[in-house]
Protein backbone atom coordinates (compact mmCIF):
# COMPACT_ATOMS: atom_id res chain seq x y z
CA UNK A 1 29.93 34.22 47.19
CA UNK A 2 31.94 33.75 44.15
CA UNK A 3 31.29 30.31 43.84
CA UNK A 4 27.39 30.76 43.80
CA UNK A 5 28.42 33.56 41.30
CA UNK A 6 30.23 30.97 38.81
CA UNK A 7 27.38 28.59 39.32
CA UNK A 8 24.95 31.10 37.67
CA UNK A 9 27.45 32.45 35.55
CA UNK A 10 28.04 28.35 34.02
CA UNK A 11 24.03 28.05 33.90
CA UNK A 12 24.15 31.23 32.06
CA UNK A 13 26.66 30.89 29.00
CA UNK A 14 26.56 27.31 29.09
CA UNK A 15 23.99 25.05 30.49
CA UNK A 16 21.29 27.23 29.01
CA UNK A 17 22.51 27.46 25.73
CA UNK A 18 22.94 23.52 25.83
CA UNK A 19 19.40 22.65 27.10
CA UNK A 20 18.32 25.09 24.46
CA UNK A 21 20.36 23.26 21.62
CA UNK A 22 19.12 19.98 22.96
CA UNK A 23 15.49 20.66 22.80
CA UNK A 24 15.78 22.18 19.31
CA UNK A 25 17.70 18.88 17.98
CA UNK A 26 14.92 16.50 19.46
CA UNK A 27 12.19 18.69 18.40
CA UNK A 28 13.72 19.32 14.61
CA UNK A 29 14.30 15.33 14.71
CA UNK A 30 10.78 15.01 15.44
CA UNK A 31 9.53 16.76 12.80
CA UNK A 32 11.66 14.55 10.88
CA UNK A 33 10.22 11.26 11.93
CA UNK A 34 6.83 12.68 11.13
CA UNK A 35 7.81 13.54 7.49
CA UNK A 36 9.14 10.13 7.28
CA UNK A 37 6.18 8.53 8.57
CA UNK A 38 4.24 10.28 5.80
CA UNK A 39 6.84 9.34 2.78
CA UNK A 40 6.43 6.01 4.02
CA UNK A 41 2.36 5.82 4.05
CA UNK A 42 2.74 7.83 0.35
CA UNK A 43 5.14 4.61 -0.86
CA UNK A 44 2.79 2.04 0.69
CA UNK A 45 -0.07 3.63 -1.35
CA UNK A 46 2.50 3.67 -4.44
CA UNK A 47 2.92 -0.07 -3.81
CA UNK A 48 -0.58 -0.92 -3.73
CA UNK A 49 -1.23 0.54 -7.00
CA UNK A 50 1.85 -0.70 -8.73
CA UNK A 51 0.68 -3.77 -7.16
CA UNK A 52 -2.79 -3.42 -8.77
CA UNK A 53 -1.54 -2.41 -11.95
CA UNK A 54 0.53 -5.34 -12.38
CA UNK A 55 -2.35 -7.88 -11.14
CA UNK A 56 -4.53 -6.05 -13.86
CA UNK A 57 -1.70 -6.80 -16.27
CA UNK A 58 -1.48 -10.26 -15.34
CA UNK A 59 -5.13 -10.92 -15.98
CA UNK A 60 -4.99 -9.33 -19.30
CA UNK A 61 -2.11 -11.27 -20.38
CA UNK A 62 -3.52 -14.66 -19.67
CA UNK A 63 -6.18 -13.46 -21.05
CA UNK A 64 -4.91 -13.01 -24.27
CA UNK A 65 -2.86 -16.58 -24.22
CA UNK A 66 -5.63 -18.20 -23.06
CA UNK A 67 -7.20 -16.89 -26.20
CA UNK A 68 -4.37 -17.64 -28.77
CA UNK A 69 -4.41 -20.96 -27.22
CA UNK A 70 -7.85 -21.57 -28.04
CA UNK A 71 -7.57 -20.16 -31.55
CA UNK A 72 -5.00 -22.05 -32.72
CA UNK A 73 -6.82 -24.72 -32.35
């Protein structure tokens, strides 16, 4: 009898507690990699427009040499 009595008394105080802890820490690191996941799509569309912007940029640029070029002459 006392041996089935310190088996529930270890589930009790400590397996429970631990399974409980466990769960918590997978589920709160979860929630992380979700977050993550969306900080990485909201960089991605950071890049693209950065991206954009400096094609745009580019254009203008040899735009405007292509233009001194052909004034100077």
């Amino acid at each position: 009898m006392a041996s089935n009595m310190e088996h529930e008394q270890l589930v009790k105080y400590i397996l429970a507690p631990m399974t409980a802890a466990i769960v918590a820490m997978i589920g709160w690191s979860l929630v992380n990699v979700i977050e993550l996941k969306e900080e990485i799509a909201t960089v991605k569309t950071d890049v693209k427009y950065i991206s954009k912007q400096v094609d745009l940029m580019q254009e203008k640029l040899a735009l405007k040499y292509e233009m001194e070029i052909y004034a100077s002459k």
